[in-house]
Protein backbone atom coordinates (compact mmCIF):
# COMPACT_ATOMS: atom_id res chain seq x y z
CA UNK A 1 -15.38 -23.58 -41.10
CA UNK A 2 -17.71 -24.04 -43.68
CA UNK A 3 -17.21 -23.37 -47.57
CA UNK A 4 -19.21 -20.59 -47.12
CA UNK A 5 -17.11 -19.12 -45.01
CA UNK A 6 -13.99 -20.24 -46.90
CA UNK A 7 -15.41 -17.90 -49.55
CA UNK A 8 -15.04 -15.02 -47.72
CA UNK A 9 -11.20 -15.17 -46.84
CA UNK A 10 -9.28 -13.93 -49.36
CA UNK A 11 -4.95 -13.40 -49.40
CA UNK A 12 -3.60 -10.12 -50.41
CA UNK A 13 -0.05 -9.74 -51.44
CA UNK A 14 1.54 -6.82 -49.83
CA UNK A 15 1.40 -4.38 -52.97
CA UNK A 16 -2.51 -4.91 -53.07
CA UNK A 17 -2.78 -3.34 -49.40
CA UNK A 18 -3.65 -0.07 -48.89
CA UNK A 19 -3.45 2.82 -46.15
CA UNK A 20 -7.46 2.58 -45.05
CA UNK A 21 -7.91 -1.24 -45.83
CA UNK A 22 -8.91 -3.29 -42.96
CA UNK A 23 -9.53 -6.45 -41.88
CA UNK A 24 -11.71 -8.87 -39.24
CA UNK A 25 -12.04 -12.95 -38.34
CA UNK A 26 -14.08 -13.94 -35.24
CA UNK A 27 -14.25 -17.41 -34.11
CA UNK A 28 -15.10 -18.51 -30.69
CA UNK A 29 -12.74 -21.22 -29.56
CA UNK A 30 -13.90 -24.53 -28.92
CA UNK A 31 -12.83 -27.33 -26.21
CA UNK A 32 -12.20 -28.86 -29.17
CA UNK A 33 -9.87 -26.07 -30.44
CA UNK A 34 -7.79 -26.54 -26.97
CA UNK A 35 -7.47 -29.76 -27.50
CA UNK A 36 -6.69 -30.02 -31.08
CA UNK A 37 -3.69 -27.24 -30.05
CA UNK A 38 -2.72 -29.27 -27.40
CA UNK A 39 -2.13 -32.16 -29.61
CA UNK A 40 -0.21 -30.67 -32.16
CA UNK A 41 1.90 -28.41 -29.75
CA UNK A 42 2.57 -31.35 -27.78
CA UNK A 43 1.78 -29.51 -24.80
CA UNK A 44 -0.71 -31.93 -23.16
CA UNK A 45 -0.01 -30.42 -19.37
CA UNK A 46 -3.42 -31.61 -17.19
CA UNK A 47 -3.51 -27.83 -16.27
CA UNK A 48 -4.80 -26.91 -19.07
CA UNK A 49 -6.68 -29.39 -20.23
CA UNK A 50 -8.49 -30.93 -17.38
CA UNK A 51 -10.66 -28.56 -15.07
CA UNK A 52 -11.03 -31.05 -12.11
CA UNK A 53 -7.54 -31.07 -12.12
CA UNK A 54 -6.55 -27.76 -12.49
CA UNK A 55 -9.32 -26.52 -9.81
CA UNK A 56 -6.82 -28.15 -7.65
CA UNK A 57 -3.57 -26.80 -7.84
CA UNK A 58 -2.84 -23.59 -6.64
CA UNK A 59 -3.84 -21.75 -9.32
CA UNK A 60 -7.23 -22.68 -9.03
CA UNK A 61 -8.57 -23.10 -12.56
């Protein structure tokens, strides 16, 4: 994220919500993102992280 971005989130406590607000954040994850979640998860299975390896087992990808 950029600061620009950062400018554009903004918290809400929950007596400043109202029936008809809304709200949206799209990001498109990243290998990076993956990894980054794999890291601090500690989930570091090579099925998810490595696509030679997971083409091989038997679920294929």
């Amino acid at each position: 994220m950029n600061a620009s971005t950062l400018d554009l989130l903004r918290n809400r406590t929950f007596d400043e919500i109202a029936i008809g607000d809304s709200a949206a954040l799209e990001r498109t994850v990243t290998a990076e993102d993956l990894q980054l979640f794999a890291v601090i998860s500690g989930d570091l299975n090579p099925q998810h992280l490595d696509a030679t390896f997971a083409a091989s087992t038997r679920f294929h990808g």
